[in-house]
PDB file of N, CA and C in Angstrom:
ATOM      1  N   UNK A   1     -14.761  -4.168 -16.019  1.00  0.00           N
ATOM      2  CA  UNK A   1     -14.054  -4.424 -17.254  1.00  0.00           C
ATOM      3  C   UNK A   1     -13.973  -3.140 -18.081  1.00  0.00           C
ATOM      4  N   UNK A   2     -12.631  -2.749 -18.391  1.00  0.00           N
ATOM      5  CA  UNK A   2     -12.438  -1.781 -19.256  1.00  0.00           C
ATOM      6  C   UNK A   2     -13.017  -2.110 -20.838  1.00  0.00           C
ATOM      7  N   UNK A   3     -14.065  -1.250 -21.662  1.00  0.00           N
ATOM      8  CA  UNK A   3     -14.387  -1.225 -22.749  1.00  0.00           C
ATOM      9  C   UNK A   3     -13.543  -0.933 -23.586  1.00  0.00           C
ATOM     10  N   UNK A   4     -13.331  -1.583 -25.372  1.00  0.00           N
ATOM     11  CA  UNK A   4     -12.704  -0.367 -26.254  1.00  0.00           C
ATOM     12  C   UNK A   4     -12.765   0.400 -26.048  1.00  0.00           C
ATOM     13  N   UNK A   5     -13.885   0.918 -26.166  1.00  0.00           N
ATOM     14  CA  UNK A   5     -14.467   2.693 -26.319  1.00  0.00           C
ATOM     15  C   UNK A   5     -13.649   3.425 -25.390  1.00  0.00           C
ATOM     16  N   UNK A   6     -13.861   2.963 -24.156  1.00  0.00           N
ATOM     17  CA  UNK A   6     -13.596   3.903 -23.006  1.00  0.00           C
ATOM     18  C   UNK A   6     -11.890   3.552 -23.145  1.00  0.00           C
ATOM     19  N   UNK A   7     -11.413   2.706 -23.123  1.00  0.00           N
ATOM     20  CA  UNK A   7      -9.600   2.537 -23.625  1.00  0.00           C
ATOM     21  C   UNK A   7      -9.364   3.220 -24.536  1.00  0.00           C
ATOM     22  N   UNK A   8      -9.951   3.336 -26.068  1.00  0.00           N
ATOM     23  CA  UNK A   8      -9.641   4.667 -26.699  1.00  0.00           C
ATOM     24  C   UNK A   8      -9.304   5.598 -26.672  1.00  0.00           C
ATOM     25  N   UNK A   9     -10.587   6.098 -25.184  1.00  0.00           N
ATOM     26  CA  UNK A   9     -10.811   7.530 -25.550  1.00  0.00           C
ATOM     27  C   UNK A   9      -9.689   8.241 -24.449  1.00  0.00           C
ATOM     28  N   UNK A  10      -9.275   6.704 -23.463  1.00  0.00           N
ATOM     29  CA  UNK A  10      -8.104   7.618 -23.059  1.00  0.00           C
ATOM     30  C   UNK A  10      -7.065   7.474 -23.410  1.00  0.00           C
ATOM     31  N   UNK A  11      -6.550   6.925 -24.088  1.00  0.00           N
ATOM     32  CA  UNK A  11      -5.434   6.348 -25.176  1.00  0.00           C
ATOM     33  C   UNK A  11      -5.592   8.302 -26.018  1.00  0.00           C
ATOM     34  N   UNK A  12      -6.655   8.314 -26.807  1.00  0.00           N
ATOM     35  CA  UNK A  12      -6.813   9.764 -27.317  1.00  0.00           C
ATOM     36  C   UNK A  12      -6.268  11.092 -26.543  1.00  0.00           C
ATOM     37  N   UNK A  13      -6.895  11.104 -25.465  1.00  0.00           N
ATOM     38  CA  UNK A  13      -6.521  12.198 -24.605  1.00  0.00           C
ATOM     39  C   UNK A  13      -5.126  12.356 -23.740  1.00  0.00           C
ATOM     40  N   UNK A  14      -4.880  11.468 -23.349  1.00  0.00           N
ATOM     41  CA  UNK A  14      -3.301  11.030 -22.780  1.00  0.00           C
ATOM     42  C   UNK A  14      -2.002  11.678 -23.838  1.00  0.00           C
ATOM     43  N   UNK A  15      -2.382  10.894 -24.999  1.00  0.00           N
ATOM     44  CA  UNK A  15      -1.418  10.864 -26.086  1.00  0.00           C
ATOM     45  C   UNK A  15      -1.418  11.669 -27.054  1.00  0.00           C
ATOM     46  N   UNK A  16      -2.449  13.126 -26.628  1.00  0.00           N
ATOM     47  CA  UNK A  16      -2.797  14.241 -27.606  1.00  0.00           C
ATOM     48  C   UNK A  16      -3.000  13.705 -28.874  1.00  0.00           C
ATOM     49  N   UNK A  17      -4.101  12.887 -29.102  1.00  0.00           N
ATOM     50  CA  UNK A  17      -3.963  12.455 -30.521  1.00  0.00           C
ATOM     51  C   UNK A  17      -5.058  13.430 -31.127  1.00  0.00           C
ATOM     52  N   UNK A  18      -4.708  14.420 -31.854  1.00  0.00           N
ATOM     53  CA  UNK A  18      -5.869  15.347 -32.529  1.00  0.00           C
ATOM     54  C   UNK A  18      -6.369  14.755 -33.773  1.00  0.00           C
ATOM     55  N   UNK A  19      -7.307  15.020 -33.921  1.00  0.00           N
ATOM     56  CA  UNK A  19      -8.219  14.861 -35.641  1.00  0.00           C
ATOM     57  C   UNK A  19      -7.950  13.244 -35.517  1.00  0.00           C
ATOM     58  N   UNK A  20      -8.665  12.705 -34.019  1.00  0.00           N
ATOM     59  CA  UNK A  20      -8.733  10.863 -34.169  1.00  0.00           C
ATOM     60  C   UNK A  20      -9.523  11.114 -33.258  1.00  0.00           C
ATOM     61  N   UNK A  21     -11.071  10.177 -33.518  1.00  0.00           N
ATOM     62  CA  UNK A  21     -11.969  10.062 -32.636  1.00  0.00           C
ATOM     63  C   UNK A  21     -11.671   8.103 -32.670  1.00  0.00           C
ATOM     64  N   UNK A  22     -12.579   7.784 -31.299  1.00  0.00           N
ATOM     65  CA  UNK A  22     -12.374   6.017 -31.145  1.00  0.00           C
ATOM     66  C   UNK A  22     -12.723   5.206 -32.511  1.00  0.00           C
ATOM     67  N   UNK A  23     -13.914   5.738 -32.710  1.00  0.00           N
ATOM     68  CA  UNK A  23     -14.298   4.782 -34.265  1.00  0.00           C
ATOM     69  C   UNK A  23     -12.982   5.124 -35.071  1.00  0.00           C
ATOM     70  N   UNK A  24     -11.921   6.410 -35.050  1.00  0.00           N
ATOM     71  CA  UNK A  24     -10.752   6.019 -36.366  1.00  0.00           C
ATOM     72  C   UNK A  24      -9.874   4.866 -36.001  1.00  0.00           C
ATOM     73  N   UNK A  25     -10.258   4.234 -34.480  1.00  0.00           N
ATOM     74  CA  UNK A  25      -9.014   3.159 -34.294  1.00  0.00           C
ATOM     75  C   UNK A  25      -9.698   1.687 -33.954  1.00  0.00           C
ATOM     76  N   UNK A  26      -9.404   0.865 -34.588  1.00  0.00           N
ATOM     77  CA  UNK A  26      -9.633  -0.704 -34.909  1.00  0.00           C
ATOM     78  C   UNK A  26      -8.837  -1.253 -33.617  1.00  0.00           C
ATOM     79  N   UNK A  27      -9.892  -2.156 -32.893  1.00  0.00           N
ATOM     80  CA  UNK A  27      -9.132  -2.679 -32.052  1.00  0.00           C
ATOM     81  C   UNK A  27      -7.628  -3.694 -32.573  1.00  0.00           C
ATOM     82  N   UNK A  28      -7.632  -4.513 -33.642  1.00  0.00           N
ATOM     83  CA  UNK A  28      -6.430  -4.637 -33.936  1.00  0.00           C
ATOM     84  C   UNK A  28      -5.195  -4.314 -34.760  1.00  0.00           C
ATOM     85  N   UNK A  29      -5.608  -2.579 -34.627  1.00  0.00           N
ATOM     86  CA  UNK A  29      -4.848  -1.777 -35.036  1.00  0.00           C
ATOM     87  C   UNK A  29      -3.488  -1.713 -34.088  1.00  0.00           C
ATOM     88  N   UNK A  30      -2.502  -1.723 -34.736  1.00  0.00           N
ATOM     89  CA  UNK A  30      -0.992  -1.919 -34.580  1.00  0.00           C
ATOM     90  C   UNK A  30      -0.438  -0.261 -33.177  1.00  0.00           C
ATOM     91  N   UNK A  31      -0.128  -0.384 -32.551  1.00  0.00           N
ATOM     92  CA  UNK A  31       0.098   1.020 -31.623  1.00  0.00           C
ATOM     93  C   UNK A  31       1.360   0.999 -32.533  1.00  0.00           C
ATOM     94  N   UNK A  32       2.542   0.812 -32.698  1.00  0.00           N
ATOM     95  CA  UNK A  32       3.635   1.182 -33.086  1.00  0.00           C
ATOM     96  C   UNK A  32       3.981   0.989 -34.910  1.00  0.00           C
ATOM     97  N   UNK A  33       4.532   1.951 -34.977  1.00  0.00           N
ATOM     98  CA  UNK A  33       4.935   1.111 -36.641  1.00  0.00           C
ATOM     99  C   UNK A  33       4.209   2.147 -37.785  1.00  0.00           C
ATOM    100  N   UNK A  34       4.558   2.002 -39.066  1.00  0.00           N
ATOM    101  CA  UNK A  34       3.513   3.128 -39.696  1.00  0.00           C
ATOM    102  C   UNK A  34       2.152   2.190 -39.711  1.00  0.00           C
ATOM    103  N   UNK A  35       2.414   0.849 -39.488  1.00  0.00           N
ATOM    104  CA  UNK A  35       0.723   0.291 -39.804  1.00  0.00           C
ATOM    105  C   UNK A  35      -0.599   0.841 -39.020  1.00  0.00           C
ATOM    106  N   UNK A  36      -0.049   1.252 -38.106  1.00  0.00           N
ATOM    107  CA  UNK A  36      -1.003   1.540 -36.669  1.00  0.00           C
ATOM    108  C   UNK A  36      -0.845   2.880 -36.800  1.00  0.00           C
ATOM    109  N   UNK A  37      -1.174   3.095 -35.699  1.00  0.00           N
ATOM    110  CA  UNK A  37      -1.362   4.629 -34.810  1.00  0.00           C
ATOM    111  C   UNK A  37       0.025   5.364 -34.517  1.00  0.00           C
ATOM    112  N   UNK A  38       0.786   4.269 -35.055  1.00  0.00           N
ATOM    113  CA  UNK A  38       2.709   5.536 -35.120  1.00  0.00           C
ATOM    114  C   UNK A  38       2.912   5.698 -33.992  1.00  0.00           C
ATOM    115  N   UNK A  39       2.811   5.116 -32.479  1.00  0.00           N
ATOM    116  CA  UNK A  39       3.419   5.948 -31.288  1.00  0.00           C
ATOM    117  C   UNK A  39       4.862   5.500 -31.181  1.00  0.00           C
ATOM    118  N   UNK A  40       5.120   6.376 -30.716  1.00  0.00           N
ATOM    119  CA  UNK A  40       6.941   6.049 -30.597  1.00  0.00           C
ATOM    120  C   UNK A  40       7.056   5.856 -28.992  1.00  0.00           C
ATOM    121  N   UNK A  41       8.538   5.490 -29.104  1.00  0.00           N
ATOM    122  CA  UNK A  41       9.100   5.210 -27.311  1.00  0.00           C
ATOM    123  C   UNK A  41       8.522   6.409 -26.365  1.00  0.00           C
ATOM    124  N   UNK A  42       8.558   7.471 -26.755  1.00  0.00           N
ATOM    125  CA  UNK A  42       7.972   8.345 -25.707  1.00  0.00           C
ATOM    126  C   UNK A  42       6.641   8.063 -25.561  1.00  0.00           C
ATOM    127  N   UNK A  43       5.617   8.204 -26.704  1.00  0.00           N
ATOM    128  CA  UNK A  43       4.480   7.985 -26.624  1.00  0.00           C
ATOM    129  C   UNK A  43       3.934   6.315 -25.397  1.00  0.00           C
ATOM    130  N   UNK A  44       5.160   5.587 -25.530  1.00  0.00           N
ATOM    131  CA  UNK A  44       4.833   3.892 -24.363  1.00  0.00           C
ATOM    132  C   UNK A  44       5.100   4.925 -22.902  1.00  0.00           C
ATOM    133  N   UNK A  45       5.744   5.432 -23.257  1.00  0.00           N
ATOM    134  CA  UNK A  45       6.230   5.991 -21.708  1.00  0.00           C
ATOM    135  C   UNK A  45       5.018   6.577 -20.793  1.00  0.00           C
ATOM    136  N   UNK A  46       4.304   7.807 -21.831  1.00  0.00           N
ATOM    137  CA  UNK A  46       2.898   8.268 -21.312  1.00  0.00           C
ATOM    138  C   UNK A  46       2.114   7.191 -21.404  1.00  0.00           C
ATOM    139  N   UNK A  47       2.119   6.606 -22.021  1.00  0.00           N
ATOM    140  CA  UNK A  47       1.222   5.318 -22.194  1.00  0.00           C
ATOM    141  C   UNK A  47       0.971   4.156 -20.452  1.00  0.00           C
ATOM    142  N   UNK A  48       2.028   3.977 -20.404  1.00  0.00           N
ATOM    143  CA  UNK A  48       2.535   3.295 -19.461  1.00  0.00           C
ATOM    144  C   UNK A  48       1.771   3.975 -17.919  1.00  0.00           C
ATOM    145  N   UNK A  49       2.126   5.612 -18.170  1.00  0.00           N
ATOM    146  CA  UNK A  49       1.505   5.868 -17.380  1.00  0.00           C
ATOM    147  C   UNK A  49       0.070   6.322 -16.661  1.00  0.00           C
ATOM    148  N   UNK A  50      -0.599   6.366 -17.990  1.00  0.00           N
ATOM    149  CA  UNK A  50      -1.771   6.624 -18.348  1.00  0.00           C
ATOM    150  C   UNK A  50      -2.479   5.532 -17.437  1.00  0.00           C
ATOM    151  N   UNK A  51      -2.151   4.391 -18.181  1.00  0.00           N
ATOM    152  CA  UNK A  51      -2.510   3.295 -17.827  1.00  0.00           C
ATOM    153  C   UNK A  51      -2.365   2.977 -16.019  1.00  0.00           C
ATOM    154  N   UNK A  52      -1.433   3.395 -15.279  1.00  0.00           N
ATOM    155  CA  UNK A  52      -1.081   3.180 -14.208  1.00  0.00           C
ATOM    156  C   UNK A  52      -2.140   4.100 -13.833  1.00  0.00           C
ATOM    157  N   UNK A  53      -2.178   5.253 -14.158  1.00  0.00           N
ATOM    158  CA  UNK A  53      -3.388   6.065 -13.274  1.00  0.00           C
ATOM    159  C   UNK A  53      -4.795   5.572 -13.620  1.00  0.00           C
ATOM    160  N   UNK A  54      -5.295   5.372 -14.718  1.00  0.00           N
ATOM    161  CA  UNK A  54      -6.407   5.580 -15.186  1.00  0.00           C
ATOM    162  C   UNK A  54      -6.867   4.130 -14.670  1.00  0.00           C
ATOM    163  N   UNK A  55      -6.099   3.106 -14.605  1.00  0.00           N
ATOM    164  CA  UNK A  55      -6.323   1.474 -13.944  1.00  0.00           C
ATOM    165  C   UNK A  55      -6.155   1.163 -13.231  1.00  0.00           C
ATOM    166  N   UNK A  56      -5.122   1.773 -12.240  1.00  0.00           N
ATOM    167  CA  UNK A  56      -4.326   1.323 -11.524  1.00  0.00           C
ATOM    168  C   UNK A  56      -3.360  -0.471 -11.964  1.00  0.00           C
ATOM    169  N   UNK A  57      -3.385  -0.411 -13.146  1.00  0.00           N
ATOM    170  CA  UNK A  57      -2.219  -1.440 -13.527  1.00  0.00           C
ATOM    171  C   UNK A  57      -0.765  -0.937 -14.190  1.00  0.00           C
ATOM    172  N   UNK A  58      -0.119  -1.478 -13.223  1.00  0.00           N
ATOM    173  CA  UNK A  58       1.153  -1.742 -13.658  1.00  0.00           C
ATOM    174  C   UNK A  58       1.845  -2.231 -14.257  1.00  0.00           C
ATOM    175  N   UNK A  59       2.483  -2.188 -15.436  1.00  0.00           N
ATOM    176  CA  UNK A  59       3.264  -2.442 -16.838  1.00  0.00           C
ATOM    177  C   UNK A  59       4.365  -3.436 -16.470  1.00  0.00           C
ATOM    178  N   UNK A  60       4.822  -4.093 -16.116  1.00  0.00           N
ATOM    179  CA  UNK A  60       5.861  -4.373 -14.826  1.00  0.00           C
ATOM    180  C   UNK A  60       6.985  -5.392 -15.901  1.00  0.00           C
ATOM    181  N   UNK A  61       6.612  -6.022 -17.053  1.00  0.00           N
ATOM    182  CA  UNK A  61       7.156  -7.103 -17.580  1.00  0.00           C
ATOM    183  C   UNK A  61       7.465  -7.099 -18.802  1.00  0.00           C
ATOM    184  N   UNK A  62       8.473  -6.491 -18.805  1.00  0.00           N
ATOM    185  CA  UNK A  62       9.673  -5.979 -20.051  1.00  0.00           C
ATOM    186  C   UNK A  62      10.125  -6.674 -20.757  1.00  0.00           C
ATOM    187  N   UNK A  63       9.838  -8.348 -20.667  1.00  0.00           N
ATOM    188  CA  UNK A  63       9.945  -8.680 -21.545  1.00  0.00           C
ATOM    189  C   UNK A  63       9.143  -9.642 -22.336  1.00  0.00           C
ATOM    190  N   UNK A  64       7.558  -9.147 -21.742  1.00  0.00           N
ATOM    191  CA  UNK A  64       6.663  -9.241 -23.010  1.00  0.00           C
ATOM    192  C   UNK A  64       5.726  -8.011 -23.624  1.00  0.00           C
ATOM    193  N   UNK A  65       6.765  -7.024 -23.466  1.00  0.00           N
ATOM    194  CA  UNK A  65       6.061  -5.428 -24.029  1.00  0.00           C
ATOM    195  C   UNK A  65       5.505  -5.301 -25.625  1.00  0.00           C
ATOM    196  N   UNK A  66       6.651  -6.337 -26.110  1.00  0.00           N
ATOM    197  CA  UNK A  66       6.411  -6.358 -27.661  1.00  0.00           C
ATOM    198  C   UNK A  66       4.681  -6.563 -27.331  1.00  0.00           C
ATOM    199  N   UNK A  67       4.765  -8.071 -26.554  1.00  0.00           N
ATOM    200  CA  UNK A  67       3.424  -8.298 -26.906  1.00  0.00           C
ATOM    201  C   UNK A  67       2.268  -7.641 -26.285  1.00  0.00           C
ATOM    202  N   UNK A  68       2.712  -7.344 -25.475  1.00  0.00           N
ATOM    203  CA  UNK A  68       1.825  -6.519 -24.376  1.00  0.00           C
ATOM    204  C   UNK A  68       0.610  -5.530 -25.209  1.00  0.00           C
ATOM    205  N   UNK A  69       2.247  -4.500 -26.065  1.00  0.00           N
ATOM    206  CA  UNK A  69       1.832  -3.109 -26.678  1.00  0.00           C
ATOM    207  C   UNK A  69       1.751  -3.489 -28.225  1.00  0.00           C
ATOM    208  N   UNK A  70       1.101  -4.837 -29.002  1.00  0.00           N
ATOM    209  CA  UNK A  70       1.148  -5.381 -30.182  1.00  0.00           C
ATOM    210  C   UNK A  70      -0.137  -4.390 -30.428  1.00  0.00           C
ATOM    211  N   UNK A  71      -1.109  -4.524 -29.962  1.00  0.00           N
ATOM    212  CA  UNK A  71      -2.488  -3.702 -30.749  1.00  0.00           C
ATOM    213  C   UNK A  71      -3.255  -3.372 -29.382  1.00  0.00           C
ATOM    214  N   UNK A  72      -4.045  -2.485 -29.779  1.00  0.00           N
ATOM    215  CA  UNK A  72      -5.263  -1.976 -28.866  1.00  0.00           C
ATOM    216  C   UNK A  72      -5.436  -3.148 -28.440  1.00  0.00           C
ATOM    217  N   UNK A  73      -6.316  -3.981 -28.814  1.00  0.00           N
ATOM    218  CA  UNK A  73      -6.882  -5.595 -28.375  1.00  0.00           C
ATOM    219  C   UNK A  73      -6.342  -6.269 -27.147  1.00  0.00           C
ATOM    220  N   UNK A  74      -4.541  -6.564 -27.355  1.00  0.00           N
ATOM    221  CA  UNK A  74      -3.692  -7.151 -26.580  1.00  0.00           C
ATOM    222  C   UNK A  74      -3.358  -6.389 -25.378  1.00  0.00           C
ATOM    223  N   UNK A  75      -3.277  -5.021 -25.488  1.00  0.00           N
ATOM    224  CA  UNK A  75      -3.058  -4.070 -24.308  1.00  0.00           C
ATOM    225  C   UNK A  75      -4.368  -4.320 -23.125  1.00  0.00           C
ATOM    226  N   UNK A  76      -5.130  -3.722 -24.068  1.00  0.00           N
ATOM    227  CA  UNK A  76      -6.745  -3.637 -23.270  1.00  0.00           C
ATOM    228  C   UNK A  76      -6.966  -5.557 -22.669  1.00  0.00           C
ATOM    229  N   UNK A  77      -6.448  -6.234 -23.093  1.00  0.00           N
ATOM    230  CA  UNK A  77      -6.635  -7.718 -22.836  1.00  0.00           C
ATOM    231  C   UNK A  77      -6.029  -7.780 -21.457  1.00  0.00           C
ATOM    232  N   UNK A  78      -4.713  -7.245 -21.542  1.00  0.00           N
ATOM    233  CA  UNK A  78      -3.628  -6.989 -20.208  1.00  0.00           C
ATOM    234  C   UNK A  78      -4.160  -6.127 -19.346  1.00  0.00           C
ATOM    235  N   UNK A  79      -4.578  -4.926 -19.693  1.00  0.00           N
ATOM    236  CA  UNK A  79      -5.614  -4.347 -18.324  1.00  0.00           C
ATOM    237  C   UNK A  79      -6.521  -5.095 -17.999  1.00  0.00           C
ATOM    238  N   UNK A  80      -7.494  -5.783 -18.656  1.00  0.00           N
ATOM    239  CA  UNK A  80      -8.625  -5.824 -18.022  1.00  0.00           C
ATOM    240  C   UNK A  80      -8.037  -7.497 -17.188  1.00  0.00           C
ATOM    241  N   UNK A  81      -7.365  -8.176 -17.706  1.00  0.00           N
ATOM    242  CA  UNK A  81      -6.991  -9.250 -16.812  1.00  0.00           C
ATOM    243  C   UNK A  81      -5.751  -9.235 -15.322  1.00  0.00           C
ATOM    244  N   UNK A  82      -5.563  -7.726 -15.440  1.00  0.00           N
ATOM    245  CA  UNK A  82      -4.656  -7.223 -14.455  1.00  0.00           C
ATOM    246  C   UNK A  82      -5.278  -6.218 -13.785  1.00  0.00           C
ATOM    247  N   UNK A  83      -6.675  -5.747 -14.289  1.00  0.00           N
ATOM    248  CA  UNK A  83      -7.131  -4.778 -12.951  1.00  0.00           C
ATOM    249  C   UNK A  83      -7.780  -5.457 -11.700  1.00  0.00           C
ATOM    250  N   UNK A  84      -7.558  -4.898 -10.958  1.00  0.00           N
ATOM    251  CA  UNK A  84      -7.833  -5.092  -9.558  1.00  0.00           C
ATOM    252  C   UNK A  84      -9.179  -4.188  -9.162  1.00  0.00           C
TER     253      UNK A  84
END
């Protein structure tokens, strides 16, 4: 099972997020939007793939991304019930 912590910290490094350590991000902190962490369409793209390497899970279902990529919480919910 993938941890916050450890989903953070590659969420951090993937997505060059400087001057943000894991404790600055709340698991139901928003990924998109000014409420959250601000990533934009490019930022899902590395994201997407991050995730494919670092899990080996695949993003595959476009049309529940809204919910997929709603907060840290919901993402990390989708890896850990889709890793293999």
């Amino acid at each position: 099972m993938v941890t916050s912590e450890a989903f953070k910290k590659v969420l951090i490094k993937y997505l060059n997020l400087e001057d943000i350590t894991p404790n600055d991000i709340e698991d139901n902190d928003a990924l998109f939007g000014e409420d959250g962490l601000g990533l934009d369409s490019v930022d899902s793209i590395e994201l997407v793939l991050a995730i494919e390497k670092e899990y080996g899970v695949k993003i595959t279902d476009s049309k529940n991304y809204q919910t997929i990529f709603a907060t840290i919480e919901s993402l990390l919910n989708y890896i850990n019930e889709n890793k293999k």
